[in-house]
N, C-alpha and C. Protein backbone atom coordinates (compact mmCIF):
# COMPACT_ATOMS: atom_id res chain seq x y z
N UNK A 1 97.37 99.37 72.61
CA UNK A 1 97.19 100.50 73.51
C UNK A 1 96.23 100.16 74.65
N UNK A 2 95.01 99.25 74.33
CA UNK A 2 94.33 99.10 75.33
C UNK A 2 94.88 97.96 76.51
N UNK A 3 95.74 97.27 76.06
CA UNK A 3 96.70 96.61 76.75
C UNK A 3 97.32 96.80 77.54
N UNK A 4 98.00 97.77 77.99
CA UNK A 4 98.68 98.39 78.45
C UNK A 4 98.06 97.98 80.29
N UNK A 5 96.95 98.99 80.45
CA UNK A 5 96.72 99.15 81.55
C UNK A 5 95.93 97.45 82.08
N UNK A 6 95.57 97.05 81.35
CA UNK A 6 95.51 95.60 81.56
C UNK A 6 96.71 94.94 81.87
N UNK A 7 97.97 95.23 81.87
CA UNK A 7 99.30 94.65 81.91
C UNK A 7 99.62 94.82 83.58
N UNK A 8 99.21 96.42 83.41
CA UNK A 8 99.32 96.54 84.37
C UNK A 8 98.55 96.70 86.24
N UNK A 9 97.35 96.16 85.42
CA UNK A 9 96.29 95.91 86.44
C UNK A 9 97.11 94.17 87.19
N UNK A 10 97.31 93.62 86.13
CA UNK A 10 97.84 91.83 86.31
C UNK A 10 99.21 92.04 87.47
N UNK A 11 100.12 93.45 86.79
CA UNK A 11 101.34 93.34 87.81
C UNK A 11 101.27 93.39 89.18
N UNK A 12 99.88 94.34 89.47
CA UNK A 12 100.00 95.00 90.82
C UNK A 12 99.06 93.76 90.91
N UNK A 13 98.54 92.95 90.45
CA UNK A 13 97.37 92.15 91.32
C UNK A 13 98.25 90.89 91.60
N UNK A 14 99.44 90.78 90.80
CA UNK A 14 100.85 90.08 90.88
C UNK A 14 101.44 90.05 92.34
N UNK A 15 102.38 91.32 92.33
CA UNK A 15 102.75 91.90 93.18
C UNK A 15 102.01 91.62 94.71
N UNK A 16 100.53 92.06 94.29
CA UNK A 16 99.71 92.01 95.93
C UNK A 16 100.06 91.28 96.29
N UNK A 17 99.85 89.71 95.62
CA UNK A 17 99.74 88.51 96.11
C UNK A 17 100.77 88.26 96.58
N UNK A 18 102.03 88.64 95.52
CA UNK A 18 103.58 88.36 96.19
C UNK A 18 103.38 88.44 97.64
N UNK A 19 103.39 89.79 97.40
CA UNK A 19 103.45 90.75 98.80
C UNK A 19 102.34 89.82 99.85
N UNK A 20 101.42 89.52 100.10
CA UNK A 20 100.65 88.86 100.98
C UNK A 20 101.22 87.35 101.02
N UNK A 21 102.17 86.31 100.63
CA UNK A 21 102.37 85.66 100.49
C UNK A 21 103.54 85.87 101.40
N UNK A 22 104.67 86.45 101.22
CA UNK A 22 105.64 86.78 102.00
C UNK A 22 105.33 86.83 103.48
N UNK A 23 104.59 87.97 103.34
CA UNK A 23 104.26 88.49 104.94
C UNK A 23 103.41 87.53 105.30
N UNK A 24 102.84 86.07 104.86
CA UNK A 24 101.83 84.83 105.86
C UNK A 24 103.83 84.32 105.94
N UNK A 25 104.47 84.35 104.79
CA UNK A 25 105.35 83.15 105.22
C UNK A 25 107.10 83.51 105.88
N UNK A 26 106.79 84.47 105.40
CA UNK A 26 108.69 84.77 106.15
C UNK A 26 108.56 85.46 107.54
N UNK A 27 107.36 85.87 108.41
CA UNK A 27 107.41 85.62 109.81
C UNK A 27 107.38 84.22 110.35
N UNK A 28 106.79 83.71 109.90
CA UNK A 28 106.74 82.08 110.52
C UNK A 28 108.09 81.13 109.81
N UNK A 29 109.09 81.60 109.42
CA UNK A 29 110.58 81.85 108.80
C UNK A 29 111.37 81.68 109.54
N UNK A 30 111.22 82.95 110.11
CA UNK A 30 111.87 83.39 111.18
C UNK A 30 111.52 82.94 112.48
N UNK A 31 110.33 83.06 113.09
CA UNK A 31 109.59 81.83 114.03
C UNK A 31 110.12 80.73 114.10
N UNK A 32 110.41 79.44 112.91
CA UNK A 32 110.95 78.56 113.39
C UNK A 32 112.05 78.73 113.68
N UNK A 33 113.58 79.82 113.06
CA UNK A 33 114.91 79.68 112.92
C UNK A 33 115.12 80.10 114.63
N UNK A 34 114.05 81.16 115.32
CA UNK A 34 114.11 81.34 116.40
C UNK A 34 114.19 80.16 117.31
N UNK A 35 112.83 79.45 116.96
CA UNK A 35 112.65 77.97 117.73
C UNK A 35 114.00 77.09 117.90
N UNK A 36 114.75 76.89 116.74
CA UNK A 36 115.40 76.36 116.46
C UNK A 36 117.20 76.86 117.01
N UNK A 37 117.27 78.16 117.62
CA UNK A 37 118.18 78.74 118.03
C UNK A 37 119.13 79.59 117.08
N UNK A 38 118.20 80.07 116.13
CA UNK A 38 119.37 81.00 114.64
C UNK A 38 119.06 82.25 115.35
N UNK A 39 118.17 82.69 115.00
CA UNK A 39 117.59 83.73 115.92
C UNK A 39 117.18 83.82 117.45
N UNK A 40 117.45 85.41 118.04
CA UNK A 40 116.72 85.24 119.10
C UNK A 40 115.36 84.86 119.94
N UNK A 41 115.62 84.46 120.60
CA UNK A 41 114.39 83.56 121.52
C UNK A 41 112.91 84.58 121.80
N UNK A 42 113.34 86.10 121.42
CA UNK A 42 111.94 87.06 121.04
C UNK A 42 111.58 87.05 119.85
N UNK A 43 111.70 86.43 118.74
CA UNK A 43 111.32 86.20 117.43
C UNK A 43 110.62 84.99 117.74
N UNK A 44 110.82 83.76 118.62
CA UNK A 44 109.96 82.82 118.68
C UNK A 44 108.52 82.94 119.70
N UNK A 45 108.19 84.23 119.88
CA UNK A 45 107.06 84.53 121.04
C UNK A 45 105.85 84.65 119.84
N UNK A 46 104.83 83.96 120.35
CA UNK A 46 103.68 84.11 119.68
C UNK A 46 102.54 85.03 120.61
N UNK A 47 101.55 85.48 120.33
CA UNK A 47 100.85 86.21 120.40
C UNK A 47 100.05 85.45 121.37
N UNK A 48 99.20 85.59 122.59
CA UNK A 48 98.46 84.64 123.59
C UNK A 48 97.20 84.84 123.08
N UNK A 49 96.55 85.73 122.17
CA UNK A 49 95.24 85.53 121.86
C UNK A 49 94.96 84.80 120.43
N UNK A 50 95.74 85.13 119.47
CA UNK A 50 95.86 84.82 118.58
C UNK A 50 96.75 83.52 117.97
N UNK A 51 97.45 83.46 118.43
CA UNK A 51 98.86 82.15 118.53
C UNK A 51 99.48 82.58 117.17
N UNK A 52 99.86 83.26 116.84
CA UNK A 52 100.68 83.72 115.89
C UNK A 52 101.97 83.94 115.84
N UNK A 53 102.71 84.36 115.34
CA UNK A 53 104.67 84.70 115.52
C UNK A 53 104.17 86.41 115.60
N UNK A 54 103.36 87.28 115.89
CA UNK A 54 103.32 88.92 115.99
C UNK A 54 104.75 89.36 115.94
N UNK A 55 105.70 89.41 116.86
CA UNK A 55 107.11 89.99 116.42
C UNK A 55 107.55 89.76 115.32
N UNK A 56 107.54 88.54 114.88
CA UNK A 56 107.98 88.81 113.38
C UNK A 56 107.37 88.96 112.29
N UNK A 57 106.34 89.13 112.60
CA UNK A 57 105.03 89.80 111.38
C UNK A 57 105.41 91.32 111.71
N UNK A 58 105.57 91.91 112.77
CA UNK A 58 105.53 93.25 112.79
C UNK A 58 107.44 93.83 112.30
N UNK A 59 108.31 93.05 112.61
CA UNK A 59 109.38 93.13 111.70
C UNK A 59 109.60 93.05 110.55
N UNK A 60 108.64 91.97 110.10
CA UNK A 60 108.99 91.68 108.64
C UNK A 60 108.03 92.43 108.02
N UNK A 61 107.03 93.02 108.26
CA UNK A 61 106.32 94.19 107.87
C UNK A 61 106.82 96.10 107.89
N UNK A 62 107.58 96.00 108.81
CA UNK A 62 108.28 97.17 109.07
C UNK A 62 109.57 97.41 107.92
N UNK A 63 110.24 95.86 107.74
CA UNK A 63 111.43 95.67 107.02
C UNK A 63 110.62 95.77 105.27
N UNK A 64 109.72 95.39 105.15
CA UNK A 64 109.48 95.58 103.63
C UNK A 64 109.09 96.59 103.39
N UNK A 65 108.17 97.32 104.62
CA UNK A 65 108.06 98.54 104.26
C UNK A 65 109.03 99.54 103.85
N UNK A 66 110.13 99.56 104.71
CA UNK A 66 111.26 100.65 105.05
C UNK A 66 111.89 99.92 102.96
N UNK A 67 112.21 98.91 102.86
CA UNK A 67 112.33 98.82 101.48
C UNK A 67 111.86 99.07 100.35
N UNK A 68 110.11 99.10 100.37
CA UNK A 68 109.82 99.24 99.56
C UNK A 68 110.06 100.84 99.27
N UNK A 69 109.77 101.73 100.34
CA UNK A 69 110.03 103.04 100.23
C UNK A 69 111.80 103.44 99.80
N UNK A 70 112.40 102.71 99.74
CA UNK A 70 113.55 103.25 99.70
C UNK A 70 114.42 102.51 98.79
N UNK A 71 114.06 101.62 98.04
CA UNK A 71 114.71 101.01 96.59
C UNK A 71 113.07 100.76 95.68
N UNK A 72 114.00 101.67 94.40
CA UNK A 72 113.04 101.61 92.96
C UNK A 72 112.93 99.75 92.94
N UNK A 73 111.38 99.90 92.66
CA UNK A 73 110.79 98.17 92.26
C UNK A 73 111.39 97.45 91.66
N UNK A 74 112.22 98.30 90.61
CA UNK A 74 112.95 97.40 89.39
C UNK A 74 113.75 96.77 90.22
N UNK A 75 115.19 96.96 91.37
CA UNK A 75 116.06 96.93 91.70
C UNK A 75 115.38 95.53 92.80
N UNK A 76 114.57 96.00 93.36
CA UNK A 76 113.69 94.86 94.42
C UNK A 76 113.57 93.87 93.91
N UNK A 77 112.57 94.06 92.83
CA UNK A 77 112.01 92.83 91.68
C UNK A 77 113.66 91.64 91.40
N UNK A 78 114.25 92.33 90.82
CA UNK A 78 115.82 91.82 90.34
C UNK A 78 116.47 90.76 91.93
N UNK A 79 116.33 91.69 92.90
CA UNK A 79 117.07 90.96 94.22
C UNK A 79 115.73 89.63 94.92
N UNK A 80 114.50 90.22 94.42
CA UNK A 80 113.52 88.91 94.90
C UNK A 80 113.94 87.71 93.59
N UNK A 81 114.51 87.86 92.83
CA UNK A 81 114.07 86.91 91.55
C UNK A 81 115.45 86.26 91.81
N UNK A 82 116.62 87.12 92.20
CA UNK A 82 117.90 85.80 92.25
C UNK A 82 117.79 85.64 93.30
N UNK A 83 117.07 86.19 94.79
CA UNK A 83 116.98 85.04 96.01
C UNK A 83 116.29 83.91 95.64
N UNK A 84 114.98 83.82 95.07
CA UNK A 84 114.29 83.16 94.62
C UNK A 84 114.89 81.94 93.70
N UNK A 85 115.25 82.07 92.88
CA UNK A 85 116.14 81.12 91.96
C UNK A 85 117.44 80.49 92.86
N UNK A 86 118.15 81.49 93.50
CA UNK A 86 119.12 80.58 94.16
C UNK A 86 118.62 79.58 95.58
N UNK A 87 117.35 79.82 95.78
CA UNK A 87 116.90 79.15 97.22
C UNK A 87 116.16 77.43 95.66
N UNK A 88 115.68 78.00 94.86
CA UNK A 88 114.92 77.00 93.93
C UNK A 88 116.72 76.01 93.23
N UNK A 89 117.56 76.64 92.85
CA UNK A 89 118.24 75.88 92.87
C UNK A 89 119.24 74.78 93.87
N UNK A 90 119.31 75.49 94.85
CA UNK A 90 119.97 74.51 96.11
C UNK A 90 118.63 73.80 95.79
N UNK A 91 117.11 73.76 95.86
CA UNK A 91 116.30 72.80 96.50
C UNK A 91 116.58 72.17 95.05
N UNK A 92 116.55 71.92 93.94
CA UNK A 92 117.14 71.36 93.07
C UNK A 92 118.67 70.18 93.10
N UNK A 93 119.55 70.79 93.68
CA UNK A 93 120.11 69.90 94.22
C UNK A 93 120.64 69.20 94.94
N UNK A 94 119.77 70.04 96.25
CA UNK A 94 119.30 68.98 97.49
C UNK A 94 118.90 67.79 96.98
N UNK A 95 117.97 67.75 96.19
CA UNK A 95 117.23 66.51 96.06
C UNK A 95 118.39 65.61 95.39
N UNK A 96 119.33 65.89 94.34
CA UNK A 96 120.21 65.04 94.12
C UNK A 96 120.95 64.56 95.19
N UNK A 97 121.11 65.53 95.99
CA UNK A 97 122.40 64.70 96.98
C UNK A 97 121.94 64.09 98.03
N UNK A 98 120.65 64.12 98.51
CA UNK A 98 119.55 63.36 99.55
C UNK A 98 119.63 62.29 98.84
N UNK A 99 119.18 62.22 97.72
CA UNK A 99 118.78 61.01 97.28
C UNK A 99 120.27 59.97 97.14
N UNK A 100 121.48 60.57 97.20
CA UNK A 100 122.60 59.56 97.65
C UNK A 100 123.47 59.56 98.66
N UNK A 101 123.23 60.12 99.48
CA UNK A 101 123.42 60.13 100.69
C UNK A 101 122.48 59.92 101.89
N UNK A 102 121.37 59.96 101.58
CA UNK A 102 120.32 59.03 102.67
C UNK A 102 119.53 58.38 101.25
N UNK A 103 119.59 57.47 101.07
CA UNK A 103 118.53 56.75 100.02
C UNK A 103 117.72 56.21 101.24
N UNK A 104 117.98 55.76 102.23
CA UNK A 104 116.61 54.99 102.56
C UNK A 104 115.60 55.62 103.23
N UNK A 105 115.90 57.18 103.72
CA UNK A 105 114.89 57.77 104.20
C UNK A 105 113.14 57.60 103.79
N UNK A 106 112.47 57.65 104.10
CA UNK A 106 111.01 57.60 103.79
C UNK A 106 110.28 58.80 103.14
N UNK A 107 110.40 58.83 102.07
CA UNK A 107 110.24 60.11 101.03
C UNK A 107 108.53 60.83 100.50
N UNK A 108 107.44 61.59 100.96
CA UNK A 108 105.97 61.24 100.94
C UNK A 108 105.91 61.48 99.06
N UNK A 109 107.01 62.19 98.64
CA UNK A 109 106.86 62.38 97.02
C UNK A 109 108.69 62.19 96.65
N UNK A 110 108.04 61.52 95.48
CA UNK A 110 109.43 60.80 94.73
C UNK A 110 109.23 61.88 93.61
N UNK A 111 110.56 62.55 93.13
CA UNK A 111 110.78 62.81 91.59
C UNK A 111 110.87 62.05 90.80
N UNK A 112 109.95 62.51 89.89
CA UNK A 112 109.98 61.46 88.51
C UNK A 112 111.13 61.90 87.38
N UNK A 113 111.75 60.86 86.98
CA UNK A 113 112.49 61.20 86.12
C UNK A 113 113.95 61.50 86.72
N UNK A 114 114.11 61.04 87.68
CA UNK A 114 115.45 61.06 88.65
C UNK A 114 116.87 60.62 88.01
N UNK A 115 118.23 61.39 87.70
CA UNK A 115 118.35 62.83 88.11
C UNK A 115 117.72 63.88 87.11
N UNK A 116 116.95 63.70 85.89
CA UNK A 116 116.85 64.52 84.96
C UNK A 116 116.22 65.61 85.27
N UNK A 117 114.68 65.64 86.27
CA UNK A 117 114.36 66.94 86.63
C UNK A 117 114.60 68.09 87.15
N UNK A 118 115.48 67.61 88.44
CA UNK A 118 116.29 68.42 89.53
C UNK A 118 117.34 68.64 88.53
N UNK A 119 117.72 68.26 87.99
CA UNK A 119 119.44 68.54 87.03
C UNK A 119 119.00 69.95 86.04
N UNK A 120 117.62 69.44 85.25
CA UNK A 120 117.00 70.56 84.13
C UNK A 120 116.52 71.94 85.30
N UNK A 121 115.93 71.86 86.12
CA UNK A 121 115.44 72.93 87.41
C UNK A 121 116.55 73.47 87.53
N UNK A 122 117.22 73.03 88.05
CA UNK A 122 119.03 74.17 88.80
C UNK A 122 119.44 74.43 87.48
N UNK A 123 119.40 74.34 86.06
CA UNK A 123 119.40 74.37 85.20
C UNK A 123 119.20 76.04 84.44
N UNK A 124 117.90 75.42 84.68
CA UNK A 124 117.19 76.98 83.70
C UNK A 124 117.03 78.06 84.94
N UNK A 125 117.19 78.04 86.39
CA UNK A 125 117.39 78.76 87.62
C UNK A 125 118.54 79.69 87.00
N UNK A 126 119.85 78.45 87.28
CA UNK A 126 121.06 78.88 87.04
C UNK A 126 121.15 79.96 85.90
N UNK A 127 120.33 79.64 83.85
CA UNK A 127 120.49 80.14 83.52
C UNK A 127 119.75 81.77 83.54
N UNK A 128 118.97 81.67 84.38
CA UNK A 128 117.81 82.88 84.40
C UNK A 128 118.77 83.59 85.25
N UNK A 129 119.54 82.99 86.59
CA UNK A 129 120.25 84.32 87.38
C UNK A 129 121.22 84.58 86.87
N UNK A 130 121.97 84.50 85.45
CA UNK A 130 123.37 84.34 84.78
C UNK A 130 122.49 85.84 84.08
N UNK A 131 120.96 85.65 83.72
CA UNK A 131 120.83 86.76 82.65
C UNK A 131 120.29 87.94 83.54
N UNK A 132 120.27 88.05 84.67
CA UNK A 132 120.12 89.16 85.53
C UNK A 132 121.41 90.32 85.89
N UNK A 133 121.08 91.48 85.82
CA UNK A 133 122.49 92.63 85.94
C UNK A 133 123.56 92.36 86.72
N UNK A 134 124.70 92.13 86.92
CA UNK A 134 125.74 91.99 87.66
C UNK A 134 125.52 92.44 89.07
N UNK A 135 124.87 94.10 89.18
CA UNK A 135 124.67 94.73 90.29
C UNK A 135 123.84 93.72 91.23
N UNK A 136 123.11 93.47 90.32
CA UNK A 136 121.88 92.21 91.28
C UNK A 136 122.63 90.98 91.67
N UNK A 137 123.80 90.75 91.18
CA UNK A 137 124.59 89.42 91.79
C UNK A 137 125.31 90.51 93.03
N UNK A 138 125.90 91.41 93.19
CA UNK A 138 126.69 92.00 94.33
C UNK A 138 125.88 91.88 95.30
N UNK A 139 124.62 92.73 94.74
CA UNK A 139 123.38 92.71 96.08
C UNK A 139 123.33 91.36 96.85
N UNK A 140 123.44 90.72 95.80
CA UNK A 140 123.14 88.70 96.56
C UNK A 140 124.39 89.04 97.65
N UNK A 141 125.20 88.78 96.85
CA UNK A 141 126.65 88.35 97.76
C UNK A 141 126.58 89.25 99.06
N UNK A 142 126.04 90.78 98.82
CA UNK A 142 126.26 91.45 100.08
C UNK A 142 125.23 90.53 100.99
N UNK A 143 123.50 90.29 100.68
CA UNK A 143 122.63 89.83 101.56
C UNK A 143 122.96 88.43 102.28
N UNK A 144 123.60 87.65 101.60
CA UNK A 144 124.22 86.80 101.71
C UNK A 144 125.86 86.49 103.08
N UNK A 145 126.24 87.66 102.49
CA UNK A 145 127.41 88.17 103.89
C UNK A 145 126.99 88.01 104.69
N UNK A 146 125.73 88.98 104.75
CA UNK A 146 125.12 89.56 106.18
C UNK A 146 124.02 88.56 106.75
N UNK A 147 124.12 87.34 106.07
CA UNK A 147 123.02 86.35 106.74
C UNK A 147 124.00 85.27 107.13
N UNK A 148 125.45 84.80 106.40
CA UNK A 148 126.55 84.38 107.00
C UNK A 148 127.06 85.18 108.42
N UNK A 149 127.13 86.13 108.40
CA UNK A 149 127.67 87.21 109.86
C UNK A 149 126.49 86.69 110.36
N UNK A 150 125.22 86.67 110.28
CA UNK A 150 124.36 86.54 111.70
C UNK A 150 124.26 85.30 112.15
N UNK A 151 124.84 83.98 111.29
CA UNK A 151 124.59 82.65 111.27
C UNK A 151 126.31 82.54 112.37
N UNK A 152 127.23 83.06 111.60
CA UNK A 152 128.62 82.50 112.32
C UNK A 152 128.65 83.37 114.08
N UNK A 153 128.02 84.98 114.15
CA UNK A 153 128.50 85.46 114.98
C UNK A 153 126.97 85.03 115.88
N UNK A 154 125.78 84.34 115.74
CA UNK A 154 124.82 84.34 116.71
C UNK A 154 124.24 82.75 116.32
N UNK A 155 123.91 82.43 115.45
CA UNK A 155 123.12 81.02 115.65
C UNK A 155 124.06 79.97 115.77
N UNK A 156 125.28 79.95 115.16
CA UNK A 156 126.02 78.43 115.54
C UNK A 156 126.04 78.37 116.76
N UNK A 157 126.40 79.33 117.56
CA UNK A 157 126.50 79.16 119.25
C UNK A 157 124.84 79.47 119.91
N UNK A 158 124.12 79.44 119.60
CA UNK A 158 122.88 78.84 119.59
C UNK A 158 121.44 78.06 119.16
N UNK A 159 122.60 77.46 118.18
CA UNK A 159 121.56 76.63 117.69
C UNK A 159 121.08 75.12 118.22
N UNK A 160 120.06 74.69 117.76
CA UNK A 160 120.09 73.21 119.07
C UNK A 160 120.99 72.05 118.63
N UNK A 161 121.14 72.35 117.40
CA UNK A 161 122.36 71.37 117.25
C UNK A 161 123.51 71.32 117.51
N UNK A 162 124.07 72.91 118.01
CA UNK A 162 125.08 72.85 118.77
C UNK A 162 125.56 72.48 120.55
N UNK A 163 123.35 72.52 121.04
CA UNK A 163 123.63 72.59 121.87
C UNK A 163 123.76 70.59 122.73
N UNK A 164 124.41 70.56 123.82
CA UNK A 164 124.05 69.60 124.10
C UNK A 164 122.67 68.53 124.50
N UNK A 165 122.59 67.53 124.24
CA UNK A 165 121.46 66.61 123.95
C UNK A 165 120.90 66.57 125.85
N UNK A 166 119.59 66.79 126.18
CA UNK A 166 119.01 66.71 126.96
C UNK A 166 118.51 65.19 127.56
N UNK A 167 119.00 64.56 128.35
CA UNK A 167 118.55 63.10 128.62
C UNK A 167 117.47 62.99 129.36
């Protein structure tokens, strides 16, 4: 019984951190995809006093807000945990297919235990988003649509790799 609120002192001190972790890193996210031509070229404006990405701190602050108010935590929690696992599994086997398709690149950290770690990682990912509600796989697929639609109908035709090479 006395547990309890100790459980739940840990979630929200959990949570904070989540939450402050996000908002240092998915404006500067979006900042580079801007730089880079995924996004528009006002997502890559930084702040002149501060040098910061401000537009997309104040988006991506507006956007979690408007969410958090408007989907129960459980449902949030569920859609952060299979983005999370499916971004941890591609980087899982990225590393397999880097490692045979560019082997000679210059690598600053080697996996140990090569392929066994990355293989066990996409692994227990895979099996953790298999044991999450179905509804939480639709949610993926819809967020997922809608980040394919903004990639096919706005960044391929501006991205710098599409664009021509500057001599």
């Amino acid at each position: 019984r006395w547990l309890g609120p100790l459980v739940q002192l840990g979630a929200i001190a959990g949570l904070s951190s989540v939450v402050l972790v996000m908002m240092m890193g998915q404006p500067r996210i979006f900042f580079s995809m801007a730089k880079d031509g995924l996004l528009p070229k006002n997502f890559a404006r930084l702040h002149p006093k501060f040098g910061t990405p401000h537009v997309t701190t104040i988006i991506t602050g507006l956007f979690a807000a408007l969410m958090a108010g408007a989907i129960p935590i459980g449902i949030l929690g569920e859609l952060v945990s299979i983005g999370t696992l499916l971004a941890f599994t591609i980087v899982c086997l990225s590393v397999l297919v880097l490692r045979k398709t560019r082997p000679n690149v210059e690598r600053p950290f080697r996996c140990p235990f090569l392929p066994w770690i990355p293989i066990a990682g996409a692994l227990v990912c895979l099996a953790q988003m298999i044991a999450l509600p179905f509804d939480t796989w639709i949610r993926l697929v819809v967020w997922l649509a809608i980040g394919l639609a903004i990639y096919f109908f706005y960044g391929i035709r501006h991205s710098r790799l599409n664009l021509p090479a500057k001599v």
